[in-house]
N, C-alpha and C. Protein backbone atom coordinates (compact mmCIF):
# COMPACT_ATOMS: atom_id res chain seq x y z
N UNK A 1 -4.01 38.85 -58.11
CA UNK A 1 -4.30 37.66 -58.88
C UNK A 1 -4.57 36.50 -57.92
N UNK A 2 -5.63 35.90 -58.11
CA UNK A 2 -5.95 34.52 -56.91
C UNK A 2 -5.32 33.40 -57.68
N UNK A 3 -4.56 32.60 -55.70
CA UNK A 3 -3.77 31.43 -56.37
C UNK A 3 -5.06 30.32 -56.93
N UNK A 4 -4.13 29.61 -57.54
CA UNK A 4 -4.87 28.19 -58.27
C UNK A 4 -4.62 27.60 -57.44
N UNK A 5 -5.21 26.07 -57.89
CA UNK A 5 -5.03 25.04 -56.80
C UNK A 5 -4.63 24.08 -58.24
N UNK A 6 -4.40 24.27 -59.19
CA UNK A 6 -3.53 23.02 -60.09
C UNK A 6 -2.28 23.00 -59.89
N UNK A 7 -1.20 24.14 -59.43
CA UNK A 7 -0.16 24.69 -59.78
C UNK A 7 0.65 24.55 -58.41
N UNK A 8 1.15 24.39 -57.87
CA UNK A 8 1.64 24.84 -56.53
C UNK A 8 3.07 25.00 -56.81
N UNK A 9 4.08 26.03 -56.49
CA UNK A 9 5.54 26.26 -56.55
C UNK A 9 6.12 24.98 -55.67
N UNK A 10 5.75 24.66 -54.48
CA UNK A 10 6.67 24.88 -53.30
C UNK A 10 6.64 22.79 -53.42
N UNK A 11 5.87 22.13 -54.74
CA UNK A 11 5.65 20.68 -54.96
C UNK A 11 6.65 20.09 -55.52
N UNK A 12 7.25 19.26 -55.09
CA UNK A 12 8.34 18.16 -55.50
C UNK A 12 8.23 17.44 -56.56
N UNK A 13 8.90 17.46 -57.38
CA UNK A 13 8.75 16.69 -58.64
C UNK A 13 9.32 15.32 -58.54
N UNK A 14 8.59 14.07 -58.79
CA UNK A 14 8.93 12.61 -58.41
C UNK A 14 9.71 12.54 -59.69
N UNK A 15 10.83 12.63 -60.02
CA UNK A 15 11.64 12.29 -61.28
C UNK A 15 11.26 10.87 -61.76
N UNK A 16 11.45 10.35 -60.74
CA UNK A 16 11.16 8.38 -61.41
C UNK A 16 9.59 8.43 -61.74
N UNK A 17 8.71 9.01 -60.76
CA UNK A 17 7.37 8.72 -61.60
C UNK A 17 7.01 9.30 -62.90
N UNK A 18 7.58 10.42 -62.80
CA UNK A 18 7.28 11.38 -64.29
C UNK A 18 8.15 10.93 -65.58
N UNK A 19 9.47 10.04 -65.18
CA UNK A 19 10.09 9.69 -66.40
C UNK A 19 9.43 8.57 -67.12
N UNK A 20 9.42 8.33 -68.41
CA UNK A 20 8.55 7.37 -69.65
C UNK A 20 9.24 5.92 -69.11
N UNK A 21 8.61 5.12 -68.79
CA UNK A 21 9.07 3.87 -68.43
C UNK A 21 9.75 3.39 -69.42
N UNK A 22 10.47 2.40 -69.34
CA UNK A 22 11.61 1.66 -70.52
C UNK A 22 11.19 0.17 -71.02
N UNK A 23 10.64 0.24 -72.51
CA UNK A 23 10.33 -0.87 -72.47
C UNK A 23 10.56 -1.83 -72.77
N UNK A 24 10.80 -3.04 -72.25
CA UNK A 24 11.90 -4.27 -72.56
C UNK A 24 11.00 -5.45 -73.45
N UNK A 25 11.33 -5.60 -74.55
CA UNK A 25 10.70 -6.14 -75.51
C UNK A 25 11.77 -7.68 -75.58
N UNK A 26 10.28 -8.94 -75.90
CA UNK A 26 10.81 -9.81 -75.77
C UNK A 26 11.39 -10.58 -77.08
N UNK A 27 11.79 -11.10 -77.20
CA UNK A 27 12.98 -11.71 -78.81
C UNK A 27 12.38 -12.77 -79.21
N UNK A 28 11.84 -13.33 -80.16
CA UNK A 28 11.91 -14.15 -80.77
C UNK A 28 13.04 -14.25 -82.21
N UNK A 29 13.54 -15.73 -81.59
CA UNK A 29 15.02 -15.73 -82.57
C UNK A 29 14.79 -16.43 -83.46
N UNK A 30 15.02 -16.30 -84.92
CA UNK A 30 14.39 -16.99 -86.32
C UNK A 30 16.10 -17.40 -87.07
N UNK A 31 16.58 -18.09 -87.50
CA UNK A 31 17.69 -18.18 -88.41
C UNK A 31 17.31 -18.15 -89.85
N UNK A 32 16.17 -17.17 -89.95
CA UNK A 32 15.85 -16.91 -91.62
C UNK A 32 14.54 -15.78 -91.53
N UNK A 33 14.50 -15.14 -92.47
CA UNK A 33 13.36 -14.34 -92.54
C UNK A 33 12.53 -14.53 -92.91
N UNK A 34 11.98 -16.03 -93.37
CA UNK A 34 10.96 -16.48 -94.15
C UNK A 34 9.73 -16.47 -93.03
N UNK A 35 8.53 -15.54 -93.53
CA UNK A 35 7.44 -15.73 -93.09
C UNK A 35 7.12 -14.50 -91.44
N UNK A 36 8.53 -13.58 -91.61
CA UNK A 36 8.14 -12.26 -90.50
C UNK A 36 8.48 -11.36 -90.84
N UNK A 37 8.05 -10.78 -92.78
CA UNK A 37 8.28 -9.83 -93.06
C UNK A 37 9.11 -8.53 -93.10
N UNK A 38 9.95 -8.93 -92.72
CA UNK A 38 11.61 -8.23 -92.31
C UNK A 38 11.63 -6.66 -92.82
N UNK A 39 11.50 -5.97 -91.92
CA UNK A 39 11.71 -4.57 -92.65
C UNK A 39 10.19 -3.93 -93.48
N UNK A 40 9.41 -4.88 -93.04
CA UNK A 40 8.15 -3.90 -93.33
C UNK A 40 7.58 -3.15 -91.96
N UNK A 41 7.40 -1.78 -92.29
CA UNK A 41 6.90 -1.50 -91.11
C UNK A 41 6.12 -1.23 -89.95
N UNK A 42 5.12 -1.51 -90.97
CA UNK A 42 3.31 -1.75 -90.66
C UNK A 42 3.63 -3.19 -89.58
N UNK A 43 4.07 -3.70 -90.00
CA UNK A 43 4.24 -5.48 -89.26
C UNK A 43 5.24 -5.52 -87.90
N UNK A 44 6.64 -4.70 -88.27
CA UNK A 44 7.53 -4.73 -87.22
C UNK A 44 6.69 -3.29 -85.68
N UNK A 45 6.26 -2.57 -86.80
CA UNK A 45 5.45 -2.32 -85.42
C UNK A 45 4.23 -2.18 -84.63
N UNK A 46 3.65 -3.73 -85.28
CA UNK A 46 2.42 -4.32 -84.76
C UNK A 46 3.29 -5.33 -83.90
N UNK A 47 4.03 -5.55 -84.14
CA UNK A 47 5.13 -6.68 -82.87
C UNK A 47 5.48 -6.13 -81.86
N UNK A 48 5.87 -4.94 -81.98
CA UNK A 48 6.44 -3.89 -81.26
C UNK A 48 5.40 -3.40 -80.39
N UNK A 49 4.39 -3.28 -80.64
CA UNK A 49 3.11 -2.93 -79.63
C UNK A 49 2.51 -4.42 -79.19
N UNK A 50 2.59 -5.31 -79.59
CA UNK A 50 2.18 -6.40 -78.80
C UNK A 50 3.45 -6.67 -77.90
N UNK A 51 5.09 -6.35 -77.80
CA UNK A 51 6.01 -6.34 -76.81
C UNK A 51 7.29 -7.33 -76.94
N UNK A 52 6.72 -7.57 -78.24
CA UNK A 52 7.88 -8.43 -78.59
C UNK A 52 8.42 -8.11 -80.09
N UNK A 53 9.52 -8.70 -80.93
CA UNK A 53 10.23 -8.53 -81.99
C UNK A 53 10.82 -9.75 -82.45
N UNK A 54 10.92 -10.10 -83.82
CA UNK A 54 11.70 -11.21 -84.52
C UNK A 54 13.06 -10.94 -84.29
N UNK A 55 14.16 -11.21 -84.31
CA UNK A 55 15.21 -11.34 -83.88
C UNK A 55 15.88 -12.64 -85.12
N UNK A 56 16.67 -11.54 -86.11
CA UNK A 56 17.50 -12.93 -87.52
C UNK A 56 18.71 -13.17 -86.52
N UNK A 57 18.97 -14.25 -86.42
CA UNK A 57 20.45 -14.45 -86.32
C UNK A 57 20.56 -15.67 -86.90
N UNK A 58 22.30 -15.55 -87.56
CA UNK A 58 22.98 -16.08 -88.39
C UNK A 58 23.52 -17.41 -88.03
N UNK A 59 23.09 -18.76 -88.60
CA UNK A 59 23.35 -20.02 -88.10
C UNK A 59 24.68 -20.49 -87.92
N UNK A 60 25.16 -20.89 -86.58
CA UNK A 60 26.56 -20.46 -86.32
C UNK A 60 27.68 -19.88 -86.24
N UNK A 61 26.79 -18.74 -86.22
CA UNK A 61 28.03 -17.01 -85.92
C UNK A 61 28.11 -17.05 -84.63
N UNK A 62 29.19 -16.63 -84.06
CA UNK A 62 29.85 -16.82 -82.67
C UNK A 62 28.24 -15.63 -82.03
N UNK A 63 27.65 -15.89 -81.11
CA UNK A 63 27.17 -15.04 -79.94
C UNK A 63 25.56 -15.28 -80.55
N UNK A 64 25.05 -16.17 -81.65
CA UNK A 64 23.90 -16.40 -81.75
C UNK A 64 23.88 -17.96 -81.18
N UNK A 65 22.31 -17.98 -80.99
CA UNK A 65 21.73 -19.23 -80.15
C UNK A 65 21.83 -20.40 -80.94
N UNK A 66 22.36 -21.65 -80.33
CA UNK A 66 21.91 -22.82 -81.15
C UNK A 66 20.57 -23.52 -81.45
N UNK A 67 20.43 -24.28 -82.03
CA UNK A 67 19.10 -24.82 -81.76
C UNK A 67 18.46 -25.41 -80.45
N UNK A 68 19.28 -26.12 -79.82
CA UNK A 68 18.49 -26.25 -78.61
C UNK A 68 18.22 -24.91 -77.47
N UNK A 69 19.12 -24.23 -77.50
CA UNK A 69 19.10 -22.61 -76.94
C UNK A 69 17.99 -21.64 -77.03
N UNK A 70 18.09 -22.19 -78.53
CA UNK A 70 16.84 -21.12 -79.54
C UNK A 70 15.71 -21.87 -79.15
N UNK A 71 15.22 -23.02 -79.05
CA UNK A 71 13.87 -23.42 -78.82
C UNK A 71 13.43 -23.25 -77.46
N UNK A 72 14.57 -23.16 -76.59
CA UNK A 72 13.56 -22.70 -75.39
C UNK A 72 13.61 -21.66 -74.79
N UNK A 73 14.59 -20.59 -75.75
CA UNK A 73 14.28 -19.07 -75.32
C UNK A 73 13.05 -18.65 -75.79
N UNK A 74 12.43 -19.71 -77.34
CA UNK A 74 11.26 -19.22 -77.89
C UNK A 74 10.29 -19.62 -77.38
N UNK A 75 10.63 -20.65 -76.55
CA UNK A 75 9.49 -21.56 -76.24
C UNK A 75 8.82 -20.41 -74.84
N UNK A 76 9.85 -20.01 -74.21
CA UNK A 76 9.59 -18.97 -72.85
C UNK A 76 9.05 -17.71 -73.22
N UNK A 77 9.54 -17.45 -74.54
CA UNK A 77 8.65 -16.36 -74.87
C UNK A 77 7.34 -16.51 -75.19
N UNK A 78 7.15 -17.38 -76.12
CA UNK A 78 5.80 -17.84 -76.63
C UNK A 78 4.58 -17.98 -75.44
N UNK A 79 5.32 -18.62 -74.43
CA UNK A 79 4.65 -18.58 -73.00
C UNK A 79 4.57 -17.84 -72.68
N UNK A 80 5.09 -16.86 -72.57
CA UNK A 80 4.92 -15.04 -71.33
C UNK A 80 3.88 -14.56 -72.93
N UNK A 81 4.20 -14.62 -74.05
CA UNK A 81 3.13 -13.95 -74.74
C UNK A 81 1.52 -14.59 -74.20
N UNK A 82 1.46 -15.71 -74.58
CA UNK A 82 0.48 -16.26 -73.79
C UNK A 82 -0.29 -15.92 -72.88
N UNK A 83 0.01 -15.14 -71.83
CA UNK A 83 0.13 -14.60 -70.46
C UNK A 83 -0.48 -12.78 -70.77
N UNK A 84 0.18 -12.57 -71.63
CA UNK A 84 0.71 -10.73 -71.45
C UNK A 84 -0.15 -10.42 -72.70
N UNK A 85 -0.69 -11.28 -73.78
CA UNK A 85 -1.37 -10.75 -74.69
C UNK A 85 -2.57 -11.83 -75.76
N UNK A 86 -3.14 -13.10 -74.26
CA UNK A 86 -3.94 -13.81 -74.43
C UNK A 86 -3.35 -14.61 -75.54
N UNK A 87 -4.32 -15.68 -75.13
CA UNK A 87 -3.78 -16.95 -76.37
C UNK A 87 -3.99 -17.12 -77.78
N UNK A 88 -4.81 -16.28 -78.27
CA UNK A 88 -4.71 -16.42 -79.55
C UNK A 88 -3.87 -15.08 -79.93
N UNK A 89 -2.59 -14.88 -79.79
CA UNK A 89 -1.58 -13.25 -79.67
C UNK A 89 -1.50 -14.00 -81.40
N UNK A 90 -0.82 -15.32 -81.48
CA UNK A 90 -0.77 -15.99 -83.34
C UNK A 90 -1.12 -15.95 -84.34
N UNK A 91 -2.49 -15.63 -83.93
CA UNK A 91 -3.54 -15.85 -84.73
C UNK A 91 -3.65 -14.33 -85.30
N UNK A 92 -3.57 -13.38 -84.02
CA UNK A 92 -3.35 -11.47 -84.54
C UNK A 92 -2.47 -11.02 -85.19
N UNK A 93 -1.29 -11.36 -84.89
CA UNK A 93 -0.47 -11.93 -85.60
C UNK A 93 -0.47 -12.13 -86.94
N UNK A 94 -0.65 -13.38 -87.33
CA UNK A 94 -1.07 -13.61 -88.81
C UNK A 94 -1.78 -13.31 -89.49
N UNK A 95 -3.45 -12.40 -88.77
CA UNK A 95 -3.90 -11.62 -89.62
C UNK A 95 -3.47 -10.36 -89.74
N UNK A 96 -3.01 -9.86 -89.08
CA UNK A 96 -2.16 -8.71 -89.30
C UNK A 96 -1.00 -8.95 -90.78
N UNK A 97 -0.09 -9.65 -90.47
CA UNK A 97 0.67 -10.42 -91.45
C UNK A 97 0.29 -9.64 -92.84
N UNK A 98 -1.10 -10.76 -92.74
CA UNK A 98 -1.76 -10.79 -93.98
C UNK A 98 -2.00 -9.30 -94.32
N UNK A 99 -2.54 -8.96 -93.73
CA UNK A 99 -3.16 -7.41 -93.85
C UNK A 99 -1.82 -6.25 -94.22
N UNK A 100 -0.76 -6.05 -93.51
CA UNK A 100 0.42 -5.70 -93.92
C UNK A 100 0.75 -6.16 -95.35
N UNK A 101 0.93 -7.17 -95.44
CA UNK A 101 1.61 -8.15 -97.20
C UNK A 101 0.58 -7.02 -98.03
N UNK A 102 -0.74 -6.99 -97.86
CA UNK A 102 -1.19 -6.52 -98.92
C UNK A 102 -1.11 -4.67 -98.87
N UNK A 103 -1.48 -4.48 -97.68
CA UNK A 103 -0.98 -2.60 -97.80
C UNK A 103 0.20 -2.53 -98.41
N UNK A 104 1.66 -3.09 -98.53
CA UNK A 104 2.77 -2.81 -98.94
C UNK A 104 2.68 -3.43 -100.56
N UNK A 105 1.77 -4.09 -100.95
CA UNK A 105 1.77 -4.62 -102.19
C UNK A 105 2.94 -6.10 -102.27
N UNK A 106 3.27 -6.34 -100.85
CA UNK A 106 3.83 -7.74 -101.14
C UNK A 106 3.21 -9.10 -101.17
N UNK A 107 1.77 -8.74 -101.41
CA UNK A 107 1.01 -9.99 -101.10
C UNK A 107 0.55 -10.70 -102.68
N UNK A 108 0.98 -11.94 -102.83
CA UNK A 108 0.56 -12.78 -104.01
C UNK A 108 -0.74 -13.58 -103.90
N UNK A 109 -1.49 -13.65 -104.52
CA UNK A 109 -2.67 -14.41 -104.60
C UNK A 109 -3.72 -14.48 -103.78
């Protein structure tokens, strides 16, 4: 049987290159769900492929952000989106939104 040349026994396997990279998704923190569709899933993972996620937390529960906290963890995100998925990422965003509301039948008017 003639050897191949795709195959070789005697080749080292790079564990770190061959393992699925880990991907660290960035937070945007909301203290209400009004207006990011919570639990639809057409929407949470159009966020999820642009690299980021809404994030509810509860207005003054011990280990969530205050308001000044919260505006410029969002504000840093909003910026690296900027960066990582061009400036109008908002605008895809919201038509997406839109487009989700109505596949799920939650869209009025």
């Amino acid at each position: 049987m003639p050897k191949t040349n795709t195959t070789d026994p005697n080749t080292r396997v790079n564990k770190k290159k061959e393992r699925p990279k880990r991907k660290h998704y960035m937070t945007i923190v909301k203290f209400d769900t009004k207006g990011i569709l919570y639990g639809n899933k057409c929407f949470e993972d159009y966020t999820r492929d642009m690299g980021f996620f809404y994030d509810v937390q509860n207005k003054g529960q011990s280990g969530s952000l205050n308001g000044f906290t919260k505006f410029w963890h969002n504000a840093a995100v909003k910026t690296a989106l900027v960066f990582t998925q061009w400036p109008w990422w908002k605008a895809r965003v919201n038509k997406r939104k839109k487009e989700c509301r109505k596949l799920s039948g939650d869209f009025v008017g």
